[in-house]
PDB file of N, CA and C in Angstrom:
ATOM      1  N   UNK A   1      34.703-225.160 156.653  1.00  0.00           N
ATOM      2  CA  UNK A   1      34.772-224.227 155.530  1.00  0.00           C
ATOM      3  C   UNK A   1      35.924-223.246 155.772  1.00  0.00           C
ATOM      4  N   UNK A   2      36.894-223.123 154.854  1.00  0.00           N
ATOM      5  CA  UNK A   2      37.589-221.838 154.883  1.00  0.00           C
ATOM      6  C   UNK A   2      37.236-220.568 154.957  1.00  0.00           C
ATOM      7  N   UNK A   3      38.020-219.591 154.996  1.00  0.00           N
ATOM      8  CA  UNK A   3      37.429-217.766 154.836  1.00  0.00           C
ATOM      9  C   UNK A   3      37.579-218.025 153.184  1.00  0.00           C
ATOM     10  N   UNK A   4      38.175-218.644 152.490  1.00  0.00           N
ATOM     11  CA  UNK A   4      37.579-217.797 151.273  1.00  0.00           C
ATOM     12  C   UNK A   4      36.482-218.419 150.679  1.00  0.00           C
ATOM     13  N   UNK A   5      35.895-219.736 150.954  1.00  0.00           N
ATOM     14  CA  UNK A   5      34.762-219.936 151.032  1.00  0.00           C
ATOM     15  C   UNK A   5      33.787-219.132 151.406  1.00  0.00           C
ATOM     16  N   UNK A   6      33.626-218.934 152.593  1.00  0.00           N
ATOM     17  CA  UNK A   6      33.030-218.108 153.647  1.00  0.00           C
ATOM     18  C   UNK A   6      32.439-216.547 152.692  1.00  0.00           C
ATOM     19  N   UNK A   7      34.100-215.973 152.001  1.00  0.00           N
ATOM     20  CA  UNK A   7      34.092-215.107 151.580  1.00  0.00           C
ATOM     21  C   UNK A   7      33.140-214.794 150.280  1.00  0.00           C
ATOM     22  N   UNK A   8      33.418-216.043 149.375  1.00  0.00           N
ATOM     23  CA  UNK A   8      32.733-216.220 148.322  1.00  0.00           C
ATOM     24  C   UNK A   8      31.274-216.638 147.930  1.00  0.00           C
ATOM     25  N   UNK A   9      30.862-216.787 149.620  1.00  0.00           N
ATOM     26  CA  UNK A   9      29.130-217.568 149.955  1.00  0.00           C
ATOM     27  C   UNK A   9      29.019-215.435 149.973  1.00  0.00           C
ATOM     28  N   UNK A  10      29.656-215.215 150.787  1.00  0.00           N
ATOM     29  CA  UNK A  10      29.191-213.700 151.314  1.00  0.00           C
ATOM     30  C   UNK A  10      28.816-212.666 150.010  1.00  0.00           C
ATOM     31  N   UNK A  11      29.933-212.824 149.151  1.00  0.00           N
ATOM     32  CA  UNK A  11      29.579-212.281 148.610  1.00  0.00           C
ATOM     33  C   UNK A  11      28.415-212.507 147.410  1.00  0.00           C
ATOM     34  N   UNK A  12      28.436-214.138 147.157  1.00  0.00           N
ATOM     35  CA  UNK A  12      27.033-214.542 146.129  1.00  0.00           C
ATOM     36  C   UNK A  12      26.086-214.120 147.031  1.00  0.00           C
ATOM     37  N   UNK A  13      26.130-213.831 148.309  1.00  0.00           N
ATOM     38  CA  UNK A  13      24.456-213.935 148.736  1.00  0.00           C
ATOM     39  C   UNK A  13      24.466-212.328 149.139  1.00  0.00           C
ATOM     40  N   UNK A  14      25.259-211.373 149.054  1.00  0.00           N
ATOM     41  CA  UNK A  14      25.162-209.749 149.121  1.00  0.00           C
ATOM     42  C   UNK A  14      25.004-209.447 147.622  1.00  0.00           C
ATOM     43  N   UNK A  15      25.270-209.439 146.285  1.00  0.00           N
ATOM     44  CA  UNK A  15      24.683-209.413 145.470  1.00  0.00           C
ATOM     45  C   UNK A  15      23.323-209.968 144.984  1.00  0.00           C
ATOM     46  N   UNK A  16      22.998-211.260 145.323  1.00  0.00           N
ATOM     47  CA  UNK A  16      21.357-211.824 145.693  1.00  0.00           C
ATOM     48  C   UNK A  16      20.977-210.884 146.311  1.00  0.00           C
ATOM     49  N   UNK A  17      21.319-210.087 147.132  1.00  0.00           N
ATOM     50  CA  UNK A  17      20.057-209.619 148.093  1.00  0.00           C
ATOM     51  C   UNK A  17      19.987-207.785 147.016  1.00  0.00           C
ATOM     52  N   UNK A  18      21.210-207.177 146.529  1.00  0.00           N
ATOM     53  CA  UNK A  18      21.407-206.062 145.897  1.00  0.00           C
ATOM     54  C   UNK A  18      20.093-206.453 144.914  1.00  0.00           C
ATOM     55  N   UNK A  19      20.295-207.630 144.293  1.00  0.00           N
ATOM     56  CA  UNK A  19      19.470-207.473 142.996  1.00  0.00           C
ATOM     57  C   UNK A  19      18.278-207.895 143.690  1.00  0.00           C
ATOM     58  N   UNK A  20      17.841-208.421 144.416  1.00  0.00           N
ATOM     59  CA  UNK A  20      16.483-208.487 145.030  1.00  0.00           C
ATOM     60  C   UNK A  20      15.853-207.154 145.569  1.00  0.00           C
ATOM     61  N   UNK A  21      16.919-206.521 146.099  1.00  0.00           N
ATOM     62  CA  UNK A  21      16.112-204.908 146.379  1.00  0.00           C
ATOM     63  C   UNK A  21      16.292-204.113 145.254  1.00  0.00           C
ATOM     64  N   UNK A  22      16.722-204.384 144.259  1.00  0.00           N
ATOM     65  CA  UNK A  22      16.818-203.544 142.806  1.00  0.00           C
ATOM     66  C   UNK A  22      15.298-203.670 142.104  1.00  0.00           C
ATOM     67  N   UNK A  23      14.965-205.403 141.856  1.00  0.00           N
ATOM     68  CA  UNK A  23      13.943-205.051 141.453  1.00  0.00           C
ATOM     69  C   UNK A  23      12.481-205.288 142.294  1.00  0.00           C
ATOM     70  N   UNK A  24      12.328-205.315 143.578  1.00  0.00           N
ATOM     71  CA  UNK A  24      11.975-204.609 144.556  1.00  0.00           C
ATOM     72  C   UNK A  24      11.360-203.163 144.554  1.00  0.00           C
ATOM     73  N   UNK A  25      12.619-202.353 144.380  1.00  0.00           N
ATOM     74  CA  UNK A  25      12.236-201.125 144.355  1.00  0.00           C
ATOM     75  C   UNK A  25      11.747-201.038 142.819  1.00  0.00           C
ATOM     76  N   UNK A  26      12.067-201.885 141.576  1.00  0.00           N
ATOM     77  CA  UNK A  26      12.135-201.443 139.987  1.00  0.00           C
ATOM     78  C   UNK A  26       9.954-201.570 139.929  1.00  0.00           C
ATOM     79  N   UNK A  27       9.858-202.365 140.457  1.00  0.00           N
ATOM     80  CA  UNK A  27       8.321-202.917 140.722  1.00  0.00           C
ATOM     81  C   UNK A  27       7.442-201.788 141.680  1.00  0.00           C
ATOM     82  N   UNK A  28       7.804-201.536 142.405  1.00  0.00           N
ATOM     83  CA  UNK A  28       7.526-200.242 143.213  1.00  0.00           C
ATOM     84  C   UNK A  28       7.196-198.652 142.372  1.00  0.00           C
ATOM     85  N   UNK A  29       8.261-198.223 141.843  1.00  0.00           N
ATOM     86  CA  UNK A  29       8.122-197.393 140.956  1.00  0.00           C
ATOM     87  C   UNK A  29       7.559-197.210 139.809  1.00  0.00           C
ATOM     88  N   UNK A  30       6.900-198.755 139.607  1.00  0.00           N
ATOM     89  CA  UNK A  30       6.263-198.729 138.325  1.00  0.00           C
ATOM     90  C   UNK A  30       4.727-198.900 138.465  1.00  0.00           C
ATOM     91  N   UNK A  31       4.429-199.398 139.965  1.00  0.00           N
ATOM     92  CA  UNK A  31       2.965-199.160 140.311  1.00  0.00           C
ATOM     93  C   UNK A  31       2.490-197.201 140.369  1.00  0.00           C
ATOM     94  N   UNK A  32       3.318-196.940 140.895  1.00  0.00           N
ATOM     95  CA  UNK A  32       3.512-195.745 141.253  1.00  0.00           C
ATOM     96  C   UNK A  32       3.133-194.413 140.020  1.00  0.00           C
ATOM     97  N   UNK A  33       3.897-194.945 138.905  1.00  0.00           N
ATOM     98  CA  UNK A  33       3.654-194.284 137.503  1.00  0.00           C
ATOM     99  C   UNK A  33       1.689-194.212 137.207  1.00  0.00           C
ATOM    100  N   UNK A  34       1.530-193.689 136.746  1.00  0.00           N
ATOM    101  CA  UNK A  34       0.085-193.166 136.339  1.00  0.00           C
ATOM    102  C   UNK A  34      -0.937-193.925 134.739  1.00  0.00           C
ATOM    103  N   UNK A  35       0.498-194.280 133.995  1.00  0.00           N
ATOM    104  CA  UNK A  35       0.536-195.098 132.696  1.00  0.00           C
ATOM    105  C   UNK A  35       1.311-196.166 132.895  1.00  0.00           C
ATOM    106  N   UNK A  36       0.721-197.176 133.259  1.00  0.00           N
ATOM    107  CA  UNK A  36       1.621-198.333 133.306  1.00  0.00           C
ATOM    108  C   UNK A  36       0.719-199.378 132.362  1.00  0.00           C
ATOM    109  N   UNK A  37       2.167-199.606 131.178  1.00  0.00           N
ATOM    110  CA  UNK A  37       1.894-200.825 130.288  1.00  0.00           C
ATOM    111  C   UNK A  37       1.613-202.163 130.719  1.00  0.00           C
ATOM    112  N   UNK A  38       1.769-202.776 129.852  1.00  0.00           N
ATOM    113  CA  UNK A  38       1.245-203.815 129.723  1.00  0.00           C
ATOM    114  C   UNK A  38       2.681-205.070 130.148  1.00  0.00           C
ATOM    115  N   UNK A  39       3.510-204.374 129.786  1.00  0.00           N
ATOM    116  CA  UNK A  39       5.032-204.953 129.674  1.00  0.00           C
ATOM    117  C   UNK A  39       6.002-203.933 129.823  1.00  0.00           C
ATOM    118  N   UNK A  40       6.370-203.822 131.534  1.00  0.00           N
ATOM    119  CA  UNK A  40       6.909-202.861 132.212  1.00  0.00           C
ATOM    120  C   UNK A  40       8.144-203.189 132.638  1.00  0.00           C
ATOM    121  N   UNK A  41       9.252-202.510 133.046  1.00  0.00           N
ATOM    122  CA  UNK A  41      10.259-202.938 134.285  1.00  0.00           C
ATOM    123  C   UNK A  41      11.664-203.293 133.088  1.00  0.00           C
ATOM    124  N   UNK A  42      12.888-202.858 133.612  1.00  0.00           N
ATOM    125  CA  UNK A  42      13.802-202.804 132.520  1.00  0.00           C
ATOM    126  C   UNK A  42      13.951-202.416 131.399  1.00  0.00           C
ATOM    127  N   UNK A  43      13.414-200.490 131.291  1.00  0.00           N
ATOM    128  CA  UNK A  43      13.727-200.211 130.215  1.00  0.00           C
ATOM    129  C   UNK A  43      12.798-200.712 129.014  1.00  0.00           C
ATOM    130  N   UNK A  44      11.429-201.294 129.428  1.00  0.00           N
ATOM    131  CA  UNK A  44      10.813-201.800 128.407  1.00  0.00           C
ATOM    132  C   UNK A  44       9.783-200.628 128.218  1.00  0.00           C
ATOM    133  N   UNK A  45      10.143-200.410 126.715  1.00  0.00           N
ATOM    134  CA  UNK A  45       9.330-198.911 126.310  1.00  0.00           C
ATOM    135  C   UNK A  45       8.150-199.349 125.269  1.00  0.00           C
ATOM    136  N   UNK A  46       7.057-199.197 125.444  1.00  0.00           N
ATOM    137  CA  UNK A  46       5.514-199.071 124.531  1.00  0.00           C
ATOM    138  C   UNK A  46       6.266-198.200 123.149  1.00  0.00           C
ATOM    139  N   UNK A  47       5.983-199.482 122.374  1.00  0.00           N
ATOM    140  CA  UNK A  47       5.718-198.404 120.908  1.00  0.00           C
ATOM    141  C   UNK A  47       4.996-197.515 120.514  1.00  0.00           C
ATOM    142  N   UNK A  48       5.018-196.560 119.820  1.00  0.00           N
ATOM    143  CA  UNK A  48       4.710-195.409 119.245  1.00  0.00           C
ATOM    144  C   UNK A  48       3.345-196.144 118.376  1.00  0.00           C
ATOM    145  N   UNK A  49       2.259-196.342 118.425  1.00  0.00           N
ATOM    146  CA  UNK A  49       0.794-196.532 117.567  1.00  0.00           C
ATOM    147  C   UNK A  49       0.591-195.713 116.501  1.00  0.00           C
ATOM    148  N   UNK A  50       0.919-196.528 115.393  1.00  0.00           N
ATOM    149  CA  UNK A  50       0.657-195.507 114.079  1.00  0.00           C
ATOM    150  C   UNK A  50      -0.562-194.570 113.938  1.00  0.00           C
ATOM    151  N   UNK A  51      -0.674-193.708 113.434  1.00  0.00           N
ATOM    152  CA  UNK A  51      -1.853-192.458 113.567  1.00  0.00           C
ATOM    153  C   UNK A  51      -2.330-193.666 112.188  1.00  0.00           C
ATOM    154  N   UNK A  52      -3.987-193.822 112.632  1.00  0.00           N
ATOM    155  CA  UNK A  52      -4.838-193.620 111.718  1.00  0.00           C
ATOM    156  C   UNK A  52      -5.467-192.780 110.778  1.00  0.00           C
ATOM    157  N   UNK A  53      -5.766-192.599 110.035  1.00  0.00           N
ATOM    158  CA  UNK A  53      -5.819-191.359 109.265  1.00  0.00           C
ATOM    159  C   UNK A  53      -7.406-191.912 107.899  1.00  0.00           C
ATOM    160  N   UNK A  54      -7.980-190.785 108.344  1.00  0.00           N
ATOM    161  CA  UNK A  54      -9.506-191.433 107.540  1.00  0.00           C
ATOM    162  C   UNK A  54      -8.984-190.640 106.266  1.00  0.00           C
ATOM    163  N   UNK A  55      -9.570-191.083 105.260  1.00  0.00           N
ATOM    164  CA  UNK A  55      -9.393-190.620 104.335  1.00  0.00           C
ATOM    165  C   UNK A  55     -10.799-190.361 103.728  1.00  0.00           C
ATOM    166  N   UNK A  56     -11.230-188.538 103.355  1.00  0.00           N
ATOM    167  CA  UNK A  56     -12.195-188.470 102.779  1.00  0.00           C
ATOM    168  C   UNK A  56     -12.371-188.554 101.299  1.00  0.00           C
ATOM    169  N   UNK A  57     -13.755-189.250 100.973  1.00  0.00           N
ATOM    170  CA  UNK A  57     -14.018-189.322  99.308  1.00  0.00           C
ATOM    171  C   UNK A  57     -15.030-188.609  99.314  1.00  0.00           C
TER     172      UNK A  57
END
């Protein structure tokens, strides 16, 4: 194998490991939260639940 082989394994597998401790830690912080949805992790935000509203007759 050449160095820029070498170079180009190094660096696919140092970004593999960045994004493996990204969401690592992204999973971590979300046990951690007190309200955790249903469908968590990346910015994924729970909609707003329309107010019910009784209506008296």
């Amino acid at each position: 194998m050449t160095s820029g082989i070498i170079e180009i394994w190094a660096g696919i597998l140092g970004l593999a490991y960045l994004a493996g401790a990204g969401l690592y830690f992204e999973m971590i912080s979300t046990r951690k939260r007190s309200h955790v949805s249903a469908s968590h992790g990346f910015g994924h935000h729970t909609r707003p639940q329309p107010l019910k509203i009784r209506h008296s007759r």
